[in-house]
C-alpha atoms as a PDB file:
ATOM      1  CA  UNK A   1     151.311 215.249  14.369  1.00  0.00           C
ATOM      2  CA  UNK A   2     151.653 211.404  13.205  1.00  0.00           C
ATOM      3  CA  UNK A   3     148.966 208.942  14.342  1.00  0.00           C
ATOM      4  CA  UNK A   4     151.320 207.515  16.951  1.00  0.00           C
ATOM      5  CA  UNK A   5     152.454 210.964  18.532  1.00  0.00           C
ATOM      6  CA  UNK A   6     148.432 211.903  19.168  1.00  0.00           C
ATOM      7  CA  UNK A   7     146.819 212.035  22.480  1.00  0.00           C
ATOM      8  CA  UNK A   8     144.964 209.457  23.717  1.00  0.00           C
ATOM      9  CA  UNK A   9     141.203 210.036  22.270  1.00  0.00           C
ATOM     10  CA  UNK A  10     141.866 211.926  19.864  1.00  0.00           C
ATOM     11  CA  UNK A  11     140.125 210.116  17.220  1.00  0.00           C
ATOM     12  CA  UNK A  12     137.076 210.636  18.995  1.00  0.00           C
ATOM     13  CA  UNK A  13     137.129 214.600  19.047  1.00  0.00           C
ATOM     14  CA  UNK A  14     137.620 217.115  16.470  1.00  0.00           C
ATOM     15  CA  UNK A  15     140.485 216.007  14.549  1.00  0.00           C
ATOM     16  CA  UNK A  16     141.416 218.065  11.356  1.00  0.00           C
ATOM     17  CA  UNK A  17     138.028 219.406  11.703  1.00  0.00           C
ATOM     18  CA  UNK A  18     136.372 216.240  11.932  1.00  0.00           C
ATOM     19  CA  UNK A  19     132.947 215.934  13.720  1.00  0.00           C
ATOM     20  CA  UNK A  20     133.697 214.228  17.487  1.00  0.00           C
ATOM     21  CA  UNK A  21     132.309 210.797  18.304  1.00  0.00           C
ATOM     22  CA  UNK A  22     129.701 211.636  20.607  1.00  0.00           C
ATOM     23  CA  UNK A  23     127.605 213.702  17.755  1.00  0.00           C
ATOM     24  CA  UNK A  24     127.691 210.625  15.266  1.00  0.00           C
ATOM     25  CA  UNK A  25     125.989 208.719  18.852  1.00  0.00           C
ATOM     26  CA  UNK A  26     123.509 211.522  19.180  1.00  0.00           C
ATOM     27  CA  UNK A  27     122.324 211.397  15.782  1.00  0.00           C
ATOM     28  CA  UNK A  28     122.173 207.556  15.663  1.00  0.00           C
ATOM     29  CA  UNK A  29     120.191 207.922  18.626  1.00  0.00           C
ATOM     30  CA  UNK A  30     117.757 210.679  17.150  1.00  0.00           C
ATOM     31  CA  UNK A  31     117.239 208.659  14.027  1.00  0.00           C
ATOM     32  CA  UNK A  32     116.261 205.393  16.290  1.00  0.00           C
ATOM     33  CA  UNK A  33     114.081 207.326  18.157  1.00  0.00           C
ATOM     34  CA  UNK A  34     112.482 208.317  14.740  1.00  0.00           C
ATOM     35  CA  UNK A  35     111.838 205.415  13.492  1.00  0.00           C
ATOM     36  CA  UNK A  36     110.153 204.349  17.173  1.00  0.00           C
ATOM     37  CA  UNK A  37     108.151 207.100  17.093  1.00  0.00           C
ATOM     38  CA  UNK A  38     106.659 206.398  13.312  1.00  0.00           C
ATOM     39  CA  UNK A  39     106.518 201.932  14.000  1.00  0.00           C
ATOM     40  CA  UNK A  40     104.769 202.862  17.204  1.00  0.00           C
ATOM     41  CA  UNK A  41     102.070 205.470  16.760  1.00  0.00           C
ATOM     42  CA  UNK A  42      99.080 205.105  14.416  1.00  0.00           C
ATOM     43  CA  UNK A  43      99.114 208.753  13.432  1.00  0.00           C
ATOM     44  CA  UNK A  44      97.240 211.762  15.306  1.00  0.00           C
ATOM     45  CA  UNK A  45      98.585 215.105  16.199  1.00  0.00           C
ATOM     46  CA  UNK A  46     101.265 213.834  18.976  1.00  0.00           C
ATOM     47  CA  UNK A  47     102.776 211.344  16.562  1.00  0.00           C
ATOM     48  CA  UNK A  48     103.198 214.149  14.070  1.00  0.00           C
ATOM     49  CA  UNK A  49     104.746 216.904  16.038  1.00  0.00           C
ATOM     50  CA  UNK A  50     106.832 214.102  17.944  1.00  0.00           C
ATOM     51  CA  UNK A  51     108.138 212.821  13.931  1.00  0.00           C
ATOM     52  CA  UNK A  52     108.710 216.098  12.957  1.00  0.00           C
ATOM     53  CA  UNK A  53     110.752 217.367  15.929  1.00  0.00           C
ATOM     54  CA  UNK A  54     112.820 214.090  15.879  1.00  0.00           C
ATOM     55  CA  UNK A  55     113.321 214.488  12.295  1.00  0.00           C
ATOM     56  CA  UNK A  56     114.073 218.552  13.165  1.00  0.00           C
ATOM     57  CA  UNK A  57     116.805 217.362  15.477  1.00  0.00           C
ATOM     58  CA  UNK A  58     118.281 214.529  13.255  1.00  0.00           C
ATOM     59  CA  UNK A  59     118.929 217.272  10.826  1.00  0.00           C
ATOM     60  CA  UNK A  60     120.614 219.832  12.866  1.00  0.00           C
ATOM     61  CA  UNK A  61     122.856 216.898  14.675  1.00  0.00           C
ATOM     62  CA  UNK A  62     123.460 215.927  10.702  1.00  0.00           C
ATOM     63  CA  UNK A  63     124.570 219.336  10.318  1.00  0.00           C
ATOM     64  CA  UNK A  64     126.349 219.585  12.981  1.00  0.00           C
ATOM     65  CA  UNK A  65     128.893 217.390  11.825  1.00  0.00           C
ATOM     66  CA  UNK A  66     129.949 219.963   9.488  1.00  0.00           C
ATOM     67  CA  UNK A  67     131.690 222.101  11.733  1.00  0.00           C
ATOM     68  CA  UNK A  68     133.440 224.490   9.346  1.00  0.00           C
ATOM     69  CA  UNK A  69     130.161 225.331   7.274  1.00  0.00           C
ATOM     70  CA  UNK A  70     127.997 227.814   9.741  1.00  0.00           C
ATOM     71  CA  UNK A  71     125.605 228.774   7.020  1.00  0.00           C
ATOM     72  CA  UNK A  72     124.598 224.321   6.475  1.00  0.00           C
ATOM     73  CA  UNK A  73     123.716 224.239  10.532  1.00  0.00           C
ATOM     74  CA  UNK A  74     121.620 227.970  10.358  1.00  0.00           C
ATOM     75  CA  UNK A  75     119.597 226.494   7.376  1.00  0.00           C
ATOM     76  CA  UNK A  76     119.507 223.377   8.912  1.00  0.00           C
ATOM     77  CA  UNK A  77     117.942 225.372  12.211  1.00  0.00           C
ATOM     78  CA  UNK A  78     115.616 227.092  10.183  1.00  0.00           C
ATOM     79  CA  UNK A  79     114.460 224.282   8.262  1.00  0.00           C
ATOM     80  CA  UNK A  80     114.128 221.850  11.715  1.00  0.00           C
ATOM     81  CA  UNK A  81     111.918 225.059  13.507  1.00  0.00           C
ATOM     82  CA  UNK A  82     109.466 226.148  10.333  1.00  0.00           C
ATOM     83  CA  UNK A  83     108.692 222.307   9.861  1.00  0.00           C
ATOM     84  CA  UNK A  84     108.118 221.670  13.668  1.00  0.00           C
ATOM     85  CA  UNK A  85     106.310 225.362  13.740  1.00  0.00           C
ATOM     86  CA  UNK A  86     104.141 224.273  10.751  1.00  0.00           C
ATOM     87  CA  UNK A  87     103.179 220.858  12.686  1.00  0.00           C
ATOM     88  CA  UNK A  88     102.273 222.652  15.648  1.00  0.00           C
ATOM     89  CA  UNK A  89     100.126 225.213  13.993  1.00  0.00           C
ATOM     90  CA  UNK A  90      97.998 222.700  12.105  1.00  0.00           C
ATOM     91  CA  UNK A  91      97.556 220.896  15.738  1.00  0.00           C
ATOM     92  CA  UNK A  92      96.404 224.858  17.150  1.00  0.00           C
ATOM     93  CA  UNK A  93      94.080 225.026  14.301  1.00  0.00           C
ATOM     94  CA  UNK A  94      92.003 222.023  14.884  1.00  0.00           C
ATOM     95  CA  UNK A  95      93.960 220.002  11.799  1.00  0.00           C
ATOM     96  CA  UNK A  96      94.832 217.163  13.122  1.00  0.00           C
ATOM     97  CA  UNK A  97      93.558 214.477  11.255  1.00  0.00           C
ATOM     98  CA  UNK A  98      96.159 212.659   9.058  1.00  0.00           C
ATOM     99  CA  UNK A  99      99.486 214.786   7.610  1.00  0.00           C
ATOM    100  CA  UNK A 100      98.759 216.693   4.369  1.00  0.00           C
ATOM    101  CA  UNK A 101     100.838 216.238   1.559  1.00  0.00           C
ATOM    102  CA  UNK A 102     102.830 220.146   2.217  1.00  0.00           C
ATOM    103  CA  UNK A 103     103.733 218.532   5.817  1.00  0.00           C
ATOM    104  CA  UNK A 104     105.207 215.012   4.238  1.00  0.00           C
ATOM    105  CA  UNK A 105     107.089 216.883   1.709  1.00  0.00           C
ATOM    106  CA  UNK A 106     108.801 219.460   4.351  1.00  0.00           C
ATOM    107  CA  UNK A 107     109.353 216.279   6.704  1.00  0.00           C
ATOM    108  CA  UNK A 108     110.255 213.941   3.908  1.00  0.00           C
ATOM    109  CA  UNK A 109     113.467 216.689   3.169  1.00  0.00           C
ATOM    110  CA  UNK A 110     114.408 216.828   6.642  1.00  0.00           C
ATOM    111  CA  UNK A 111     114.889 213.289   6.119  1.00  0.00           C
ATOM    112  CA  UNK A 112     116.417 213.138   3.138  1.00  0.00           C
ATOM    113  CA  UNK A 113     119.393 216.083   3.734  1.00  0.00           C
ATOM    114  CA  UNK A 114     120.461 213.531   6.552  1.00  0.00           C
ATOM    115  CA  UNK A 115     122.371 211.335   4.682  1.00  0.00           C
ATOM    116  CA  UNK A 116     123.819 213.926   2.248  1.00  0.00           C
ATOM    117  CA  UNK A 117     125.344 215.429   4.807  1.00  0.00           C
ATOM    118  CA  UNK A 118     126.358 212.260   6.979  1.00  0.00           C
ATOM    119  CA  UNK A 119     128.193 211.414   3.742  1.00  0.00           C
ATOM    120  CA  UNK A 120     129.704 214.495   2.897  1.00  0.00           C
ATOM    121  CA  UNK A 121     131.456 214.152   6.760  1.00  0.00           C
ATOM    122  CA  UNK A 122     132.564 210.379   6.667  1.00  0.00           C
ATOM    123  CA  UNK A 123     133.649 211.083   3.135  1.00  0.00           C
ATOM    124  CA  UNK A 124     136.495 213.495   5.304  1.00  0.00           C
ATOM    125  CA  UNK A 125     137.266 210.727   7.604  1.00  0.00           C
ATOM    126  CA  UNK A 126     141.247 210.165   7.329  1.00  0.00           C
ATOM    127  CA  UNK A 127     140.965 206.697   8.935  1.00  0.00           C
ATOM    128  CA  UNK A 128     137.877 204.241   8.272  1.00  0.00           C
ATOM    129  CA  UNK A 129     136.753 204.714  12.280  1.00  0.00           C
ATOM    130  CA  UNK A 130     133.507 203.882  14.567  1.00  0.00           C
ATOM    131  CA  UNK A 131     132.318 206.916  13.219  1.00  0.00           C
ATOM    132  CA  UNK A 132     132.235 206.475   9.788  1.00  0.00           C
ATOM    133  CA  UNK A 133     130.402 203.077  10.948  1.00  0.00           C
ATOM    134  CA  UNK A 134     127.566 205.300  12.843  1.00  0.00           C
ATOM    135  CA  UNK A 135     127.957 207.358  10.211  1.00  0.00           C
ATOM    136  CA  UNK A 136     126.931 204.899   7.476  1.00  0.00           C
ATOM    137  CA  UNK A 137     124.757 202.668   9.223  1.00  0.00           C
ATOM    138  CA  UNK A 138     122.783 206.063  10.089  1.00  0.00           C
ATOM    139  CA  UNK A 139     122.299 207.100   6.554  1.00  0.00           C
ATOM    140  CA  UNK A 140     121.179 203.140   6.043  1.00  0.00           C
ATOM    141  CA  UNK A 141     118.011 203.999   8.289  1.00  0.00           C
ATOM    142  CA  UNK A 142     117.279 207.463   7.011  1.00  0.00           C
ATOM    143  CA  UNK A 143     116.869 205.842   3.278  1.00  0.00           C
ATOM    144  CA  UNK A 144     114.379 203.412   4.868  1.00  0.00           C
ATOM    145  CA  UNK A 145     112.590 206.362   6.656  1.00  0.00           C
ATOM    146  CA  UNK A 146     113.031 208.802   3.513  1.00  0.00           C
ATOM    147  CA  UNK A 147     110.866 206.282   1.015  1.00  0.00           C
ATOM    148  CA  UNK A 148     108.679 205.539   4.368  1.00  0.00           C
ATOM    149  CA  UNK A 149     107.653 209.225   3.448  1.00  0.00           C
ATOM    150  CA  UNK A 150     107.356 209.118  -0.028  1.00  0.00           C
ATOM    151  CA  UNK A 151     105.549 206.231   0.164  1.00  0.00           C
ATOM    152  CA  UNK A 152     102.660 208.030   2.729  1.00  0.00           C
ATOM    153  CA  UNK A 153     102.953 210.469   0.627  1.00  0.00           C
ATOM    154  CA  UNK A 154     101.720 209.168  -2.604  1.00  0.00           C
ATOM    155  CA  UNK A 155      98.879 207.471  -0.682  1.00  0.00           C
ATOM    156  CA  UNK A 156      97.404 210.868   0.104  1.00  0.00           C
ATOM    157  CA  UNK A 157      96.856 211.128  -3.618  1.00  0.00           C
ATOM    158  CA  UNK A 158      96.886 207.683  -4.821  1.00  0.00           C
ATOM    159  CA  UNK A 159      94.954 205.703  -2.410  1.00  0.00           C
ATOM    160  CA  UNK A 160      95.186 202.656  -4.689  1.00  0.00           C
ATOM    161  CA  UNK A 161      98.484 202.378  -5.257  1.00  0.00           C
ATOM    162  CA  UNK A 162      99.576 199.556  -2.822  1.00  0.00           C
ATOM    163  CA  UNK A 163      97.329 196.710  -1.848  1.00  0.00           C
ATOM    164  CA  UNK A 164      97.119 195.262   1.801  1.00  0.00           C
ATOM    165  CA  UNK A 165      96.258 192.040   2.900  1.00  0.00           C
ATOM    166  CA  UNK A 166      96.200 193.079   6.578  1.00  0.00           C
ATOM    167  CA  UNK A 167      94.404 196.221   6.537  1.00  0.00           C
ATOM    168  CA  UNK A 168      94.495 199.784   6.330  1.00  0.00           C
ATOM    169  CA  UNK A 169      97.891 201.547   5.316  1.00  0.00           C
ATOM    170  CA  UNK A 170      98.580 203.550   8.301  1.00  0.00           C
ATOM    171  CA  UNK A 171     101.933 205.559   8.662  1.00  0.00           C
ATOM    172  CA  UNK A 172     103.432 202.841  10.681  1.00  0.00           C
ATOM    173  CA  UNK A 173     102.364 200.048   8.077  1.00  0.00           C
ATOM    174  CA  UNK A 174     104.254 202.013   5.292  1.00  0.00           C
ATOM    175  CA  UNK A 175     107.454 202.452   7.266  1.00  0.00           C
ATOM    176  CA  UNK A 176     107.274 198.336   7.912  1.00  0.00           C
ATOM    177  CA  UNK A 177     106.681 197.944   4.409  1.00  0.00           C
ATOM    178  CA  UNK A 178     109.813 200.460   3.340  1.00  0.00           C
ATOM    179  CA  UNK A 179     112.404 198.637   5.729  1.00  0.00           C
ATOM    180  CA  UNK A 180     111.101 195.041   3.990  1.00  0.00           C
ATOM    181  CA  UNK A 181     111.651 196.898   0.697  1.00  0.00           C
ATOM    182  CA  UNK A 182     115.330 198.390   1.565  1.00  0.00           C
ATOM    183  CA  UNK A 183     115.972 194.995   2.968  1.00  0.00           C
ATOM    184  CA  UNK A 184     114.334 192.827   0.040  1.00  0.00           C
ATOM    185  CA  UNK A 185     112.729 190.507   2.615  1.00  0.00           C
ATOM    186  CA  UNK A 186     109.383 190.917   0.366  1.00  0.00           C
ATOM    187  CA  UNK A 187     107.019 189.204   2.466  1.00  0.00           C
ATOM    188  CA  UNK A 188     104.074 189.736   0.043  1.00  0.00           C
ATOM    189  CA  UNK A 189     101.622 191.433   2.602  1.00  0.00           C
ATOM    190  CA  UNK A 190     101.372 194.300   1.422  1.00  0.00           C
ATOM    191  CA  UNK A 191     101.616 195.069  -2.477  1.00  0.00           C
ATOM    192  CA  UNK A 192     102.849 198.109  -4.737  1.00  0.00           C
ATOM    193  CA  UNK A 193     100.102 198.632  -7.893  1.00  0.00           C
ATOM    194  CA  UNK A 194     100.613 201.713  -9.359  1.00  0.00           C
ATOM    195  CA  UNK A 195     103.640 201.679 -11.947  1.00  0.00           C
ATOM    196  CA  UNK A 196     104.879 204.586 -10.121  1.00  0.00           C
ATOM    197  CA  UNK A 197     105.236 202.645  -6.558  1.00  0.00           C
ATOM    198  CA  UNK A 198     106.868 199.813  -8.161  1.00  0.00           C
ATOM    199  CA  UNK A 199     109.612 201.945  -9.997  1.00  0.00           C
ATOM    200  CA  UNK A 200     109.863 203.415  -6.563  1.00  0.00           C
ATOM    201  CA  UNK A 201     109.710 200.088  -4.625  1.00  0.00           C
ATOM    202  CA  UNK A 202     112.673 198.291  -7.274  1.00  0.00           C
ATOM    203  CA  UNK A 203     114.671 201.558  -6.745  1.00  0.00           C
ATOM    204  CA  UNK A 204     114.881 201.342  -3.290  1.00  0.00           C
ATOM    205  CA  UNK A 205     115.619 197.619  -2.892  1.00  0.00           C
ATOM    206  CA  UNK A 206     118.538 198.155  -5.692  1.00  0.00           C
ATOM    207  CA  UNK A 207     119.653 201.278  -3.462  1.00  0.00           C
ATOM    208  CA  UNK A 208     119.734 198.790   0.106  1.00  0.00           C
ATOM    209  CA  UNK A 209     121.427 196.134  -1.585  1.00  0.00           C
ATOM    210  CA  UNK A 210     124.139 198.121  -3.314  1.00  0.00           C
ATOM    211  CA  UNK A 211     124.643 200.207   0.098  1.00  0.00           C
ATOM    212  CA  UNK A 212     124.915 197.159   1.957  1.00  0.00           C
ATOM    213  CA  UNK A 213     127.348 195.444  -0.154  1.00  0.00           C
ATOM    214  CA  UNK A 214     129.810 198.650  -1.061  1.00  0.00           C
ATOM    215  CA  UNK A 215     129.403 201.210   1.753  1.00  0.00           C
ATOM    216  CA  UNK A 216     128.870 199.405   5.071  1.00  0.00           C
ATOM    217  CA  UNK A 217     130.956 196.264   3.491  1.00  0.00           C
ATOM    218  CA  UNK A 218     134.088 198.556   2.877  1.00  0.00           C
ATOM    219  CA  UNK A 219     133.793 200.470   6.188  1.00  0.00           C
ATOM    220  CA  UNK A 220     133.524 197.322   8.312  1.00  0.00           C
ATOM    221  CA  UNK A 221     136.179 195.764   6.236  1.00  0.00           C
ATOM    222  CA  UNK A 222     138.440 198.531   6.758  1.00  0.00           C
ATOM    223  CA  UNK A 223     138.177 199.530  10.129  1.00  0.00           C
ATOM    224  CA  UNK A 224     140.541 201.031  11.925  1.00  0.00           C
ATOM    225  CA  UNK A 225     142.246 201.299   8.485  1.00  0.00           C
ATOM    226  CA  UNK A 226     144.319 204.857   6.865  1.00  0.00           C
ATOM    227  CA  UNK A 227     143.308 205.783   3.990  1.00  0.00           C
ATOM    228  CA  UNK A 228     146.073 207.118   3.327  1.00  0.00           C
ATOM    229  CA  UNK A 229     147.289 203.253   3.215  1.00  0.00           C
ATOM    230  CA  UNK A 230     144.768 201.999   1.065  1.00  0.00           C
END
């Protein structure tokens, strides 16, 4: 069936096996509601289990979108619950002072198999579409929120590696200063030391700027575009 002999909404539903509109929305949503969750809270046991369920869902909606690989959305499941089940269990047992480094690494994953497989469905797309512009400006977030964890993460062990003019590094603070990284504002208030966070803090400003400029440039460019056509 041509483009022209389709029903009307089609492009929205499951097309050739593509992933409908409406679960590109829901994950957009789920990752927004992420990133509230970690710019709002300073940390504590409800900010945790409330990150890691988000992130839990964001990767089950991720794998959701591919709808002819069962065994990505049961490992995706299983993931999402042992992460929120771990979370919980370290609230139960009195641990809920900040994350430990085993909870950032099992959350920082979730995060990171988001846009891997957010990529893997838009890469399917036959037509350049408002979901392969959810799609990418989805994974543009999860990046930001992916080094957000790697960053908290190598304060746990490295307490000195970035410098603050403003005061403690809190789990929100490192979030802000990951989006100013991705997005090269760079307004200086907080510093990378270590050589490590540096490497880390170049690579991710290199990764934002070539996204923005060759993924989301492209899609927006050709919207509504085949393929097919070029």
């Amino acid at each position: 069936m041509t483009d022209a002999a389709a029903p009307a909404g089609a492009h929205d539903g499951d097309v050739a096996g593509q992933a409908p509109l409406h679960r590109y929305w829901r994950l957009f949503l789920a990752v927004v509601a992420l990133f509230v969750v970690q710019a709002t809270f300073r940390g504590g046991a409800v900010a945790r289990v409330l990150e890691v369920l988000l992130a839990g869902t964001a990767l089950v909606l991720a794998a959701q979108l591919e709808a002819a690989r069962e065994r990505v959305l049961r490992i995706a499941v299983l993931v999402a619950v042992g992460s929120l089940v771990l979370a919980v269990l370290r609230v139960v047992l009195g641990r809920d002072g900040d994350a430990s480094g085993g909870l950032l690494l099992v959350n920082g994953l979730v995060v990171a198999a988001g846009p891997v497989l957010i990529l893997r469905s838009i890469a399917r797309h036959p037509t350049v579409s408002v979901r392969t512009m959810i799609g990418a400006l989805t994974t543009y977030v999860l990046i930001g929120l992916f080094f957000a964890m790697v960053y908290r993460a190598i304060l746990l062990f490295d307490p000195g590696a970035f410098a603050s003019a403003t005061g403690d590094l809190d789990p929100a603070a490192m979030q802000y200063f990951s989006f100013v990284a991705l997005t090269t504002v760079g307004f200086g208030d907080i510093t990378p030391v270590a050589s490590l966070t540096r490497t880390l803090v170049v690579l991710e400003a290199l990764i934002g700027q070539i996204y923005l400029v060759t993924v989301v440039a492209l899609v927006v460019g050709n919207l509504g575009r085949s393929r097919r056509q070029g």
